[in-house]
C-alpha atoms as a PDB file:
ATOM      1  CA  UNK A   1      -7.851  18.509  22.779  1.00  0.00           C
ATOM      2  CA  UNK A   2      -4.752  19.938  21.553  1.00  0.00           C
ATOM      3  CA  UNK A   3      -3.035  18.789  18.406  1.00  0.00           C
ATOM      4  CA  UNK A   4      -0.328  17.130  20.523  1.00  0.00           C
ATOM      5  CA  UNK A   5      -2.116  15.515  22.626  1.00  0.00           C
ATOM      6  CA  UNK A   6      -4.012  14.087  19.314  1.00  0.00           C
ATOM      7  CA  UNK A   7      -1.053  12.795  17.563  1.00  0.00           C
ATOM      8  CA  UNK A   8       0.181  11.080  21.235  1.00  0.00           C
ATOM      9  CA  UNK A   9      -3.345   9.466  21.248  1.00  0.00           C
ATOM     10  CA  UNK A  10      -3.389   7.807  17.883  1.00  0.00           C
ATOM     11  CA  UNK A  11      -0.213   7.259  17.558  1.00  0.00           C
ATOM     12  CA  UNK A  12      -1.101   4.721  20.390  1.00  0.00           C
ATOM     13  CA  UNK A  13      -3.928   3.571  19.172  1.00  0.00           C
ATOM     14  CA  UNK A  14      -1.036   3.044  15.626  1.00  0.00           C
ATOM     15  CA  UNK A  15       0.829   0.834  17.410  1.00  0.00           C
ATOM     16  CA  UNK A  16      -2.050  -0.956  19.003  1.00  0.00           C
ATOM     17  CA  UNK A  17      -2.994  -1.801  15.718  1.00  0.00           C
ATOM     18  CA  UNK A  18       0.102  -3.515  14.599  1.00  0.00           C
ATOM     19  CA  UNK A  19      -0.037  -5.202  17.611  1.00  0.00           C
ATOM     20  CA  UNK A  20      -3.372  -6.693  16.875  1.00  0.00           C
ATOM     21  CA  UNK A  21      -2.785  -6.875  13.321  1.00  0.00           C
ATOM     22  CA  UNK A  22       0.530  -9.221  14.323  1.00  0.00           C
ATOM     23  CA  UNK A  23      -1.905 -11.997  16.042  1.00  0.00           C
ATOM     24  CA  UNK A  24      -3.122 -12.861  12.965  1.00  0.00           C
ATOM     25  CA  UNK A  25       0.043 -13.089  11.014  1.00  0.00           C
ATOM     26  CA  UNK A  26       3.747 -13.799  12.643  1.00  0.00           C
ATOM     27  CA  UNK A  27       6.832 -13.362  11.287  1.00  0.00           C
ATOM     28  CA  UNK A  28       6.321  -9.908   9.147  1.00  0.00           C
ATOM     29  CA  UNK A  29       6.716  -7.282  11.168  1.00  0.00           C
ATOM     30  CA  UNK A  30       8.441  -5.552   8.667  1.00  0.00           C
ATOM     31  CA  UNK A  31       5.840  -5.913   6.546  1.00  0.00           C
ATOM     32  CA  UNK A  32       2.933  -4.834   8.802  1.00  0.00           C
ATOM     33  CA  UNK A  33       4.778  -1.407  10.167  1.00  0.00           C
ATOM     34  CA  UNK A  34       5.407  -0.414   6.792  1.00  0.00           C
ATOM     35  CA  UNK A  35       1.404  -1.071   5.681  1.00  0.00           C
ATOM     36  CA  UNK A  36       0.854   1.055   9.080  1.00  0.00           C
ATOM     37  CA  UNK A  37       2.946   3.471   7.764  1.00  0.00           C
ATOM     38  CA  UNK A  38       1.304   3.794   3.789  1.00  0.00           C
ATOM     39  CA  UNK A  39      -1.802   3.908   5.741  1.00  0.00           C
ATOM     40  CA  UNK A  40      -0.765   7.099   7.983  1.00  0.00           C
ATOM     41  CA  UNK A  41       0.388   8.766   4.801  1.00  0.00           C
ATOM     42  CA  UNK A  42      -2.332   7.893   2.896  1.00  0.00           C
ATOM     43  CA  UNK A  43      -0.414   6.177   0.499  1.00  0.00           C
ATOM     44  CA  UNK A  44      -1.552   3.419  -1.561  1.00  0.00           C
ATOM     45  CA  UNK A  45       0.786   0.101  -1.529  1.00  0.00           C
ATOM     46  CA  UNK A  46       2.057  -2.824  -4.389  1.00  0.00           C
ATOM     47  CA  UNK A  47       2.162  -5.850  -2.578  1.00  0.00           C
ATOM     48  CA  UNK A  48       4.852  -8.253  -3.797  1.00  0.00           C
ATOM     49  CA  UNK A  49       5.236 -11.728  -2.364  1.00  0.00           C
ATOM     50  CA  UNK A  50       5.036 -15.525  -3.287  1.00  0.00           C
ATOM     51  CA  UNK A  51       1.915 -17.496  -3.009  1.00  0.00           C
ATOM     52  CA  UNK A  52       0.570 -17.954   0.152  1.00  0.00           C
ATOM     53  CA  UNK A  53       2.501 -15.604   2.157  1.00  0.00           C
ATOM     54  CA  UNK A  54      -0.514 -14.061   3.967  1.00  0.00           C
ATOM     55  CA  UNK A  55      -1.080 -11.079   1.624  1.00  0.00           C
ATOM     56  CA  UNK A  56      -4.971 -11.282   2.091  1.00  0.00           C
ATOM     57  CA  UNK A  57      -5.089 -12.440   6.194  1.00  0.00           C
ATOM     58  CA  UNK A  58      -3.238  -9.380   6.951  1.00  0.00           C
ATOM     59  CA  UNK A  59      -4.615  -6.590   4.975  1.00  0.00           C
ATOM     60  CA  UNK A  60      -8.195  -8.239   6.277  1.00  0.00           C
ATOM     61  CA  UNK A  61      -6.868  -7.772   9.910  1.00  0.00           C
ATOM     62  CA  UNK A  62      -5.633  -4.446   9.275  1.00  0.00           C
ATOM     63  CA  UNK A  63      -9.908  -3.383   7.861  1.00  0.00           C
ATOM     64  CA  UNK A  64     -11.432  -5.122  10.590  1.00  0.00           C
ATOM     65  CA  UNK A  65      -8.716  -3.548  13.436  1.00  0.00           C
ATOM     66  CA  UNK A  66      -9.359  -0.171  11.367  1.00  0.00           C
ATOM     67  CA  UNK A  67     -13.196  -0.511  11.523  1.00  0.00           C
ATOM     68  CA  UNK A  68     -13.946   0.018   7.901  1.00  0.00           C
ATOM     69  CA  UNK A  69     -14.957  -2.439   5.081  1.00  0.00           C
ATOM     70  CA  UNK A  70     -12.332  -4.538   2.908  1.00  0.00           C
ATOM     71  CA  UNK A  71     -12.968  -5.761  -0.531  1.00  0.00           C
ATOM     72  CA  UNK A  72     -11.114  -8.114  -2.933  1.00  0.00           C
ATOM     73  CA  UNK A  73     -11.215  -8.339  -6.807  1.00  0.00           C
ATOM     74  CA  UNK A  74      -9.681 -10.718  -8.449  1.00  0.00           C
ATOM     75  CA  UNK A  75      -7.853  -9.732 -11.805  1.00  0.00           C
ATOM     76  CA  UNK A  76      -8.698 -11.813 -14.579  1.00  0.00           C
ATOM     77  CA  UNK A  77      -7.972 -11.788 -18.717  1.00  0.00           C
ATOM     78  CA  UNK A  78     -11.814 -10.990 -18.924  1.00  0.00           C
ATOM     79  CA  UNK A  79     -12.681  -8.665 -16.356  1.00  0.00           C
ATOM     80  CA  UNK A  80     -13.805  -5.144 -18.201  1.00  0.00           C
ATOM     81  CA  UNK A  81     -13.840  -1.457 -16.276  1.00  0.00           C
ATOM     82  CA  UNK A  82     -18.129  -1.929 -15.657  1.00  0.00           C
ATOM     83  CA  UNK A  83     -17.416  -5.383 -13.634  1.00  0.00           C
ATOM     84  CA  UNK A  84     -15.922  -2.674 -10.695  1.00  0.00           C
ATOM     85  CA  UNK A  85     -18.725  -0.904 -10.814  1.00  0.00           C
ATOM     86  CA  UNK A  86     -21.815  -2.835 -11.232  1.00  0.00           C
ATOM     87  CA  UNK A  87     -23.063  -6.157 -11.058  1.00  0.00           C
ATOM     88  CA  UNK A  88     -26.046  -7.353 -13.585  1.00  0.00           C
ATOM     89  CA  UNK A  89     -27.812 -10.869 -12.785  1.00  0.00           C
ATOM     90  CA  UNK A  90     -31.385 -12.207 -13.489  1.00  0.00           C
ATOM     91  CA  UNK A  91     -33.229 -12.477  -9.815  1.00  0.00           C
ATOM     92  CA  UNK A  92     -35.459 -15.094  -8.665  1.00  0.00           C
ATOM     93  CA  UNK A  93     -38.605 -13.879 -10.677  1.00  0.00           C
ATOM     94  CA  UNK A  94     -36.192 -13.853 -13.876  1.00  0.00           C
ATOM     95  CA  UNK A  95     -36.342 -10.264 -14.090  1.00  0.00           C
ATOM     96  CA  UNK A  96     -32.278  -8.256 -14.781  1.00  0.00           C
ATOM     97  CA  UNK A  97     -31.262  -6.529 -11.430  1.00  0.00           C
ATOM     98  CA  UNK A  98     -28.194  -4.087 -12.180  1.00  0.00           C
ATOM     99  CA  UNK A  99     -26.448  -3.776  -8.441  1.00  0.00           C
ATOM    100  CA  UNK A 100     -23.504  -1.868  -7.144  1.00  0.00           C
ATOM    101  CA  UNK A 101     -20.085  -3.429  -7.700  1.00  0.00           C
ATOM    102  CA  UNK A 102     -17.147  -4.059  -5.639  1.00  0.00           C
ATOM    103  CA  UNK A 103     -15.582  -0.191  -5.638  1.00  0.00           C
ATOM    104  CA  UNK A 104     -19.182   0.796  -5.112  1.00  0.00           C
ATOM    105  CA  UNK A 105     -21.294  -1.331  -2.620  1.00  0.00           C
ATOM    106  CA  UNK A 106     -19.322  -0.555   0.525  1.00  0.00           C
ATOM    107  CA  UNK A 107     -19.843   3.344  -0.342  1.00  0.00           C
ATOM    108  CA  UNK A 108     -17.635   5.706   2.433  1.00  0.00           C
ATOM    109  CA  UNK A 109     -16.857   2.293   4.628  1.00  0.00           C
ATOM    110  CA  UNK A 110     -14.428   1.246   2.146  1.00  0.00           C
ATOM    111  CA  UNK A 111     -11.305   1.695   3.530  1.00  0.00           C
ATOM    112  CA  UNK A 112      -9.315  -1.222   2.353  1.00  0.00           C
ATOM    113  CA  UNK A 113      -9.375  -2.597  -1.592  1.00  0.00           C
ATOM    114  CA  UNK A 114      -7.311  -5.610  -2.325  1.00  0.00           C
ATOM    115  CA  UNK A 115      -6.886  -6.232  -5.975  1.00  0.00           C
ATOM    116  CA  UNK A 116      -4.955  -9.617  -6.231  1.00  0.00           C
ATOM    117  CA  UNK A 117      -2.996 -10.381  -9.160  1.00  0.00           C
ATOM    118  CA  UNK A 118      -3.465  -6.736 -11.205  1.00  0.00           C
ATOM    119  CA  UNK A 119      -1.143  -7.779 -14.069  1.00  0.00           C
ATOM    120  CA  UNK A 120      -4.047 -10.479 -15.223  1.00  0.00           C
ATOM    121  CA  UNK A 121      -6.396  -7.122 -15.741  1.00  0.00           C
ATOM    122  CA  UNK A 122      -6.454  -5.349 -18.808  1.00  0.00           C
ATOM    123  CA  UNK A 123      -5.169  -2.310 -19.060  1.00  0.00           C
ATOM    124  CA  UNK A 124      -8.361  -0.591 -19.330  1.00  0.00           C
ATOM    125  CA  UNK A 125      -9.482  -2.212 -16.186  1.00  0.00           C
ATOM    126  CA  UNK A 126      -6.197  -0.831 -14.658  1.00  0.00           C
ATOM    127  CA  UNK A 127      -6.547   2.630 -15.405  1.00  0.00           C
ATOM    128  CA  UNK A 128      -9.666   2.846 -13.776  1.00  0.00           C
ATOM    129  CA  UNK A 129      -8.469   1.624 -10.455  1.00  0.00           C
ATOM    130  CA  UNK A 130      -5.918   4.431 -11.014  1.00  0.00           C
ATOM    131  CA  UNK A 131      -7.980   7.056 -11.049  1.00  0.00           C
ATOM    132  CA  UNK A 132     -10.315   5.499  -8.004  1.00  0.00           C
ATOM    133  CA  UNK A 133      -6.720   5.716  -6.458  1.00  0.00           C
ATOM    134  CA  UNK A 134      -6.369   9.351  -7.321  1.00  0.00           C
ATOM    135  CA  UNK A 135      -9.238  10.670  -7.036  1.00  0.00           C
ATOM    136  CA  UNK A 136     -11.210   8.198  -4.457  1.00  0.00           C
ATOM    137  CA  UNK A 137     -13.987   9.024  -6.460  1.00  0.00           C
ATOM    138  CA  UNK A 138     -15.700   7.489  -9.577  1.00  0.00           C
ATOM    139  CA  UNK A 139     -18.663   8.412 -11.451  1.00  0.00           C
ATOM    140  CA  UNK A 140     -21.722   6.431 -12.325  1.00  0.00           C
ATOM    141  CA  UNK A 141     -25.049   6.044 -12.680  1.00  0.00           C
ATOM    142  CA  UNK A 142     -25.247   9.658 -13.274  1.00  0.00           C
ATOM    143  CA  UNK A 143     -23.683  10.404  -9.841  1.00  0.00           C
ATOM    144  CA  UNK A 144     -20.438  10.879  -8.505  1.00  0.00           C
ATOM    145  CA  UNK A 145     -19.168   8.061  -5.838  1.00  0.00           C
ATOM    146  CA  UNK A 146     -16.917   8.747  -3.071  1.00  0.00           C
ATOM    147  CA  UNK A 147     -14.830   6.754  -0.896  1.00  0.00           C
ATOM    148  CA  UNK A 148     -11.831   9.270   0.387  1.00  0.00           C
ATOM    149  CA  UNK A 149     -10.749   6.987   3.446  1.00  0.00           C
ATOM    150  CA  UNK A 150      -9.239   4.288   0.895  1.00  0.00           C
ATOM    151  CA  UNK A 151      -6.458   2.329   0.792  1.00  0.00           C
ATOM    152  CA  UNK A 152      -5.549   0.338  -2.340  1.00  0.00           C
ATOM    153  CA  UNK A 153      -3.529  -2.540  -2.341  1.00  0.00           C
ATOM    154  CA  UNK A 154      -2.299  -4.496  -5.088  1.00  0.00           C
ATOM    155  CA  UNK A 155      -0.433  -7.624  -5.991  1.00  0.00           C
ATOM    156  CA  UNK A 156       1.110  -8.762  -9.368  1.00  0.00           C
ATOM    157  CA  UNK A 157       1.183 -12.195 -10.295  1.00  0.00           C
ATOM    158  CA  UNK A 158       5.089 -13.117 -10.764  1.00  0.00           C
ATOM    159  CA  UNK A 159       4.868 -16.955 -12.109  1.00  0.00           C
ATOM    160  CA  UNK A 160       2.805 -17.337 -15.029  1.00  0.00           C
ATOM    161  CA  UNK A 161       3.944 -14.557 -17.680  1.00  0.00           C
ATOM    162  CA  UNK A 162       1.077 -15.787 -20.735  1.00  0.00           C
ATOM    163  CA  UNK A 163      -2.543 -13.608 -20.276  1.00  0.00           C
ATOM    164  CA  UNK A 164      -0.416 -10.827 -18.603  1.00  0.00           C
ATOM    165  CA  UNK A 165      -0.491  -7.017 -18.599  1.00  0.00           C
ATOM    166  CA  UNK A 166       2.263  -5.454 -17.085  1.00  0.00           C
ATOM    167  CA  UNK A 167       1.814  -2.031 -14.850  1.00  0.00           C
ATOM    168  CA  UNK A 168       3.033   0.760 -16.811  1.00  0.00           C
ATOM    169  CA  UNK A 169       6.387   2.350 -14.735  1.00  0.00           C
ATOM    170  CA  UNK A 170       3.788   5.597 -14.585  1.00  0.00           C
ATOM    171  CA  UNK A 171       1.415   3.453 -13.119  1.00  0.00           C
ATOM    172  CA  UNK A 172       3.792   1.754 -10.522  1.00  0.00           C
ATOM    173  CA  UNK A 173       4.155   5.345  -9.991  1.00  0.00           C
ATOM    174  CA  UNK A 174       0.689   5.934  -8.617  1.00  0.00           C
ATOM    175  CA  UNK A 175       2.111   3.495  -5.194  1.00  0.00           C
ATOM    176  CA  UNK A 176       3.628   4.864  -2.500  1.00  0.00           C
ATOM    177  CA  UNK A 177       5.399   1.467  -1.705  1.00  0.00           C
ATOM    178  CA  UNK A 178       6.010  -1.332  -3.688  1.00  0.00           C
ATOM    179  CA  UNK A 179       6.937  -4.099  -0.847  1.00  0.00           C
ATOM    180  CA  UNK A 180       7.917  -7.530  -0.916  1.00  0.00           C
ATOM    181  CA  UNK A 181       6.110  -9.961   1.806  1.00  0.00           C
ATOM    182  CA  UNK A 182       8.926 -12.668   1.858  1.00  0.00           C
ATOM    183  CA  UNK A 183       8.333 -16.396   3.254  1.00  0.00           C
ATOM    184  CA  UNK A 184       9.963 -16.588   6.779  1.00  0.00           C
ATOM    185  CA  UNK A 185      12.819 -17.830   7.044  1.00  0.00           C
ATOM    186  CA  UNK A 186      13.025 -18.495  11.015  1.00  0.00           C
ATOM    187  CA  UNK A 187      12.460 -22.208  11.772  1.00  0.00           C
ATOM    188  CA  UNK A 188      10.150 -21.407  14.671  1.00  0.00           C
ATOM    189  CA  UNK A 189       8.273 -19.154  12.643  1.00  0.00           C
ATOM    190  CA  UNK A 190       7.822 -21.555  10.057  1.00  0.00           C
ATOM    191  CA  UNK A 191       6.995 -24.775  12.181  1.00  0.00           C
ATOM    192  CA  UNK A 192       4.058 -22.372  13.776  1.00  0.00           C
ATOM    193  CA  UNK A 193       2.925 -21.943  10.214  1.00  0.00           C
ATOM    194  CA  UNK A 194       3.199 -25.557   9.243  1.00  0.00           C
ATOM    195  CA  UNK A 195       1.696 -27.854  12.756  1.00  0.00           C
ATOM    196  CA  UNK A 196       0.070 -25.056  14.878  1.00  0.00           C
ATOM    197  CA  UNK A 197      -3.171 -25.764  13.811  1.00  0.00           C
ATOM    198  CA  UNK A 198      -4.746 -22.090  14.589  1.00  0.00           C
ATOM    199  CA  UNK A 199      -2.544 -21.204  11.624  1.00  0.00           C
ATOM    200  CA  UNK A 200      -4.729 -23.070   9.874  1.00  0.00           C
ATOM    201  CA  UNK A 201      -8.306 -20.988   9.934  1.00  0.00           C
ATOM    202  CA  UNK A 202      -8.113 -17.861   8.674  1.00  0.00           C
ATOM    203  CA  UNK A 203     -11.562 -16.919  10.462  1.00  0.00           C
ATOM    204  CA  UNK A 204     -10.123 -18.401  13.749  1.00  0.00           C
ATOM    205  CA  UNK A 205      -7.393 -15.670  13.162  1.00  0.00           C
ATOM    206  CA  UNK A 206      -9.036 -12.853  12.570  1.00  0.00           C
ATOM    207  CA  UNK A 207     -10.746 -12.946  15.533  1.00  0.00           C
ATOM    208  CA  UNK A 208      -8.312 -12.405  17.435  1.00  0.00           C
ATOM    209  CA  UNK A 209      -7.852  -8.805  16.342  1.00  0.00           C
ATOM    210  CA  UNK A 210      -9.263  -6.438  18.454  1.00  0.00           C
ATOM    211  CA  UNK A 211     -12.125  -4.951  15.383  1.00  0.00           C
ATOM    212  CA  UNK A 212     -12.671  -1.184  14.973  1.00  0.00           C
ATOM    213  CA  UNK A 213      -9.761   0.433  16.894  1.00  0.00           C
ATOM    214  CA  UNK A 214      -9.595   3.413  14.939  1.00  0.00           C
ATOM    215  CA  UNK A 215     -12.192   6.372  14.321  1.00  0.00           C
ATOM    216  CA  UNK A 216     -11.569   5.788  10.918  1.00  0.00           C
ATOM    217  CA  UNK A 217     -13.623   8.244   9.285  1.00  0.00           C
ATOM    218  CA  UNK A 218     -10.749  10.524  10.611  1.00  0.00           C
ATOM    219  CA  UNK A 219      -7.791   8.801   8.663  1.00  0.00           C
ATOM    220  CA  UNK A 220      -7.348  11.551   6.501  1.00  0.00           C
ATOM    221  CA  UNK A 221      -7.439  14.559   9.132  1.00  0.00           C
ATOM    222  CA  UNK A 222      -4.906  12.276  11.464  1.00  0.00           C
ATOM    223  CA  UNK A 223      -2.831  11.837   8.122  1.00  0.00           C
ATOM    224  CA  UNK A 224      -2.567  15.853   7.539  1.00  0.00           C
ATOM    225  CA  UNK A 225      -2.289  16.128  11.129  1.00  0.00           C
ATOM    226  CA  UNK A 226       0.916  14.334  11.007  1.00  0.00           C
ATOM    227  CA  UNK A 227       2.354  16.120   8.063  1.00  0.00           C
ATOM    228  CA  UNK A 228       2.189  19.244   9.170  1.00  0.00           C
ATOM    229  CA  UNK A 229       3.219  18.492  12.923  1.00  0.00           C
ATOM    230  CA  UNK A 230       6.577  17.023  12.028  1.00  0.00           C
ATOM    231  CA  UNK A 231       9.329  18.695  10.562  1.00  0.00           C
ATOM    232  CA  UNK A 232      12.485  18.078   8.755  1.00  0.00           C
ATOM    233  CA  UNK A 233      16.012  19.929   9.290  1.00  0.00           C
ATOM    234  CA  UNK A 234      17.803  21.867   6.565  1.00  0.00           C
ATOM    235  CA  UNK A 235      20.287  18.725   6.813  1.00  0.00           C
ATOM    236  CA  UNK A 236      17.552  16.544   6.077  1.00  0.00           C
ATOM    237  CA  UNK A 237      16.175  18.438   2.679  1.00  0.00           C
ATOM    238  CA  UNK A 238      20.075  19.090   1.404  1.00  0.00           C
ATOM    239  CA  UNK A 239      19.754  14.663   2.318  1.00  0.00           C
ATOM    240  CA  UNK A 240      16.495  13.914   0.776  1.00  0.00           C
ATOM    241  CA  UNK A 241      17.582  16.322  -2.542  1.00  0.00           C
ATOM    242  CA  UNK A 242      20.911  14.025  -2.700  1.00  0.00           C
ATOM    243  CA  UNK A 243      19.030  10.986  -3.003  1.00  0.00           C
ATOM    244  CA  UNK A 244      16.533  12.330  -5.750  1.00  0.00           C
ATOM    245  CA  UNK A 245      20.068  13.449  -7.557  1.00  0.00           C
ATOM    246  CA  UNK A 246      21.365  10.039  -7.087  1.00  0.00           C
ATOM    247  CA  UNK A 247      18.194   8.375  -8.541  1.00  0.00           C
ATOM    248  CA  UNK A 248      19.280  10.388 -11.481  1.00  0.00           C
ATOM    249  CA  UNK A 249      22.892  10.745 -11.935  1.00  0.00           C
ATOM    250  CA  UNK A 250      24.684   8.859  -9.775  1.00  0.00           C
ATOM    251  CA  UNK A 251      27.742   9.438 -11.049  1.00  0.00           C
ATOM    252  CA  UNK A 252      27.568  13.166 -10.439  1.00  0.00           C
ATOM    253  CA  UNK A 253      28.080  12.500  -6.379  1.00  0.00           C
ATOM    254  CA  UNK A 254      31.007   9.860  -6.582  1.00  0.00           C
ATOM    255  CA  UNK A 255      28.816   7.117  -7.251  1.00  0.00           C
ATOM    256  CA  UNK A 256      30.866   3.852  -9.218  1.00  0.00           C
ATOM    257  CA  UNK A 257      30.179   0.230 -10.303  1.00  0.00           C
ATOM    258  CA  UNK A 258      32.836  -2.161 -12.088  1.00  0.00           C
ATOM    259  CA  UNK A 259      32.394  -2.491 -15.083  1.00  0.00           C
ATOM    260  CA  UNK A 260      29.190  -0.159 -16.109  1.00  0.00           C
ATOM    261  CA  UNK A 261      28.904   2.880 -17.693  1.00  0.00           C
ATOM    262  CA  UNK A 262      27.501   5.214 -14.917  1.00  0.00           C
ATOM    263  CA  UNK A 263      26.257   7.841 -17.850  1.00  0.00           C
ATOM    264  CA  UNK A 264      23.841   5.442 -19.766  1.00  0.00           C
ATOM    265  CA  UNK A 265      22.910   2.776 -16.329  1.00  0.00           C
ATOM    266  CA  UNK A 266      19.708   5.138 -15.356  1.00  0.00           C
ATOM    267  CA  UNK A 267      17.082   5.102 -17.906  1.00  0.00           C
ATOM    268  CA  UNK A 268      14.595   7.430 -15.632  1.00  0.00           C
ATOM    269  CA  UNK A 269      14.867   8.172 -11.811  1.00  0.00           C
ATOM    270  CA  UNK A 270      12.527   9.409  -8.934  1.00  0.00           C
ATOM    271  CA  UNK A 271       9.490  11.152  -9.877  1.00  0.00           C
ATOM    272  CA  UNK A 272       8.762  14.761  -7.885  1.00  0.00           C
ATOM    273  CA  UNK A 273       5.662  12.263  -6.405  1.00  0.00           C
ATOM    274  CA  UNK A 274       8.184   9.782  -5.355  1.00  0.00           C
ATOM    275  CA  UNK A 275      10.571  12.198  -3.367  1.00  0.00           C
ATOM    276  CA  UNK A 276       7.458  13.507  -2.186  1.00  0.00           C
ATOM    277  CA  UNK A 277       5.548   9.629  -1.164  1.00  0.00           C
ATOM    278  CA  UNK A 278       9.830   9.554   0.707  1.00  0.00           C
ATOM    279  CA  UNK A 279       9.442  12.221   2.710  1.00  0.00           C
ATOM    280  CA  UNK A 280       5.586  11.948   4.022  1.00  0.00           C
ATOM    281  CA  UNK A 281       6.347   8.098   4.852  1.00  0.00           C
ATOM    282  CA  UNK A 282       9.539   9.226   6.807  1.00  0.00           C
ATOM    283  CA  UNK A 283       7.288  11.713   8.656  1.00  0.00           C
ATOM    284  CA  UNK A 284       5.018   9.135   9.405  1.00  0.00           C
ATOM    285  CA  UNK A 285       7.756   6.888  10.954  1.00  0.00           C
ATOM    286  CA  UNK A 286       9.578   9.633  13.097  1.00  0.00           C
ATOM    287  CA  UNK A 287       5.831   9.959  14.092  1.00  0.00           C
ATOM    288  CA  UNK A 288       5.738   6.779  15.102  1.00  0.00           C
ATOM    289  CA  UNK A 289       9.308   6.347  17.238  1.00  0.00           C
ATOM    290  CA  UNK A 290       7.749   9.700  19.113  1.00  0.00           C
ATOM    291  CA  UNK A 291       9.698  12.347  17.420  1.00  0.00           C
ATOM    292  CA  UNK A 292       8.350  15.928  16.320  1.00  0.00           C
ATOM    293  CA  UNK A 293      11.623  15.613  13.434  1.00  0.00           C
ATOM    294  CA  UNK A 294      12.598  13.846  10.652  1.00  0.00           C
ATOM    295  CA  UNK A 295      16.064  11.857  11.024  1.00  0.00           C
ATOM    296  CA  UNK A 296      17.937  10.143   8.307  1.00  0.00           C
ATOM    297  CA  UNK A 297      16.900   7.002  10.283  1.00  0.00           C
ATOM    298  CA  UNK A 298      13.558   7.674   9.051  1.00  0.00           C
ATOM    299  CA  UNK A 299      14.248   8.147   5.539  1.00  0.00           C
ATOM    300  CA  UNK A 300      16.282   5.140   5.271  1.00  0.00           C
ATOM    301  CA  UNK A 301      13.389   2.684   7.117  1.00  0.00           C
ATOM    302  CA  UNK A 302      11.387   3.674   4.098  1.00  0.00           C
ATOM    303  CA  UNK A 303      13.669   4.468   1.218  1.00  0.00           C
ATOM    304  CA  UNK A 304      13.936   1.224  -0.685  1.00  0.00           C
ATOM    305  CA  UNK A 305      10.036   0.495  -0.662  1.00  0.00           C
ATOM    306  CA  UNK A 306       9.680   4.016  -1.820  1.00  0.00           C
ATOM    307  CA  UNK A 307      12.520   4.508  -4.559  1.00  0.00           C
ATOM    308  CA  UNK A 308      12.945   0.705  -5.923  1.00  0.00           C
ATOM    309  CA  UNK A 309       9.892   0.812  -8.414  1.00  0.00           C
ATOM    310  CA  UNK A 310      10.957   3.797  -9.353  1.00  0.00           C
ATOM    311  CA  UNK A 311      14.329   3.963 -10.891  1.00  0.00           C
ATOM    312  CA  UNK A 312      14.745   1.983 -14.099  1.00  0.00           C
ATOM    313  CA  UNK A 313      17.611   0.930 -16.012  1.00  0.00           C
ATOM    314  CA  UNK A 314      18.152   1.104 -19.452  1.00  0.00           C
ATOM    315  CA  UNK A 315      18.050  -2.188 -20.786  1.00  0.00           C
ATOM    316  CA  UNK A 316      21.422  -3.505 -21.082  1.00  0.00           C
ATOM    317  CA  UNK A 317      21.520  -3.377 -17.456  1.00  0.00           C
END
């Protein structure tokens, strides 16, 4: 099979999977094409969003469509770096039993790793799901584990500010997008929610979605595929190079606000791996509309859940 007829084939079975993915959750579309799209680019995602908004549900529908394993952690003021990779308990006969822990048990299957409420990890704790996220590897037990179809996905707890560790703007870094999964606001939407009962089991909903959809042992391959099959213009670079400029020094093309000083209102802006997360997540949505090209249409869809985390003001501002 040729490589277009590959990309026409999964980018079908793509869009199948938001459309199973979306029978489980209603009323973020947004929300699920742009997880489709950070998992095409092999990017991994900050997931922002008020309490009970569905975070978990959908990334769960989007590992069992996908056909690999999900795992959770929750962050807590007491979880330490070994609690991710082993688990030590005293079996039935009282003897210690040292077994594999959450990054580790799944092994290669692991394709999707929820880690809810990061900021309530230490920092140590944090820099080792960094690297995982890096690398997709981590050592131990005098062997080196692998897991290179992963996705990581992350949420911050926004409410409760005591027993908190921030992410490090280097670390918010490491994410392709940082999105926010926002209540619905549509009425209908919302009465489903609240007295359509199948709303109310989780389980129920899940098994709705159509499970294992995707050869995903071949994530990775598809992702390259992808990147190297679609192009961009000279238009679209001089574009792209604009923005990274204007994540900088906005004032330099034209750029104004009342009242601020445009020379000191950027502390830092894009990183080179943010303009580079931009333009393989704009690939991945021309990809997905059917087009062999990159159009500014594309680099807009994705722009603000690529770029927002990663310009900061200085602090007056």
């Amino acid at each position: 099979m040729g490589v277009d007829e590959q990309l026409a084939e999964w980018r079908t079975l793509a869009l199948r999977l938001e459309e199973e993915v979306a029978k489980a959750v209603i009323g973020q579309d947004e929300t699920i094409r742009l997880i489709n799209v950070a998992l095409f680019a092999r990017g991994h995602v900050l997931l922002e969003g008020d309490v009970g908004v569905g975070k978990t549900t959908v990334l769960r529908a989007f590992a069992r469509a996908t056909g690999g394993d999900f795992e959770r952690v929750e962050g807590t003021i007491d979880l330490m770096p070994g609690d991710l990779i082993y688990h030590t308990y005293v079996d039935a006969e009282g003897k210690p039993r040292i077994d594999p822990g959450p990054l580790l048990r799944h092994g290669e299957r692991l394709t999707t790793f929820f880690f809810n409420e990061i900021n309530r990890a230490r920092p140590q704790v944090q820099s080792l799901l960094l690297r995982a996220m890096a690398e997709r590897t981590v050592s131990a037990f005098n062997r080196e584990y692998r897991f290179p179809q992963m996705t990581v996905f992350a949420d911050r707890n926004k409410v409760e500010k005591e027993e908190t560790f921030e992410l490090a703007s280097a670390a918010r870094d490491r994410f392709m997008f940082e999105l926010n999964m926002a209540k619905p606001t549509d009425r209908a939407i919302r009465r489903s929610l609240v007295f359509d009962t199948a709303f109310h089991d989780t389980e129920a909903l899940l098994e709705r979605v159509a499970p294992a959809l995707l050869p995903w042992k071949e994530l990775n391959r598809i992702g390259a595929l992808v990147q190297s099959s679609v192009h961009s213009s000279e238009a679209i670079e001089r574009y792209v190079l604009d923005l990274w400029e204007a994540s900088e020094t906005p004032q330099r093309l034209g750029i104004r606000l009342d009242g601020v000083d445009m020379d000191r209102l950027i502390l830092a802006g894009a990183s080179p791996r943010g303009m580079s997360a931009l333009l393989r997540a704009a690939r991945v949505v021309a990809w997905l509309a059917g087009r062999p090209h990159v159009t500014p249409e594309d680099v807009r869809a994705v722009l603000p859940s690529v770029l927002a985390h990663r310009v900061f003001f200085t602090p007056v501002y």
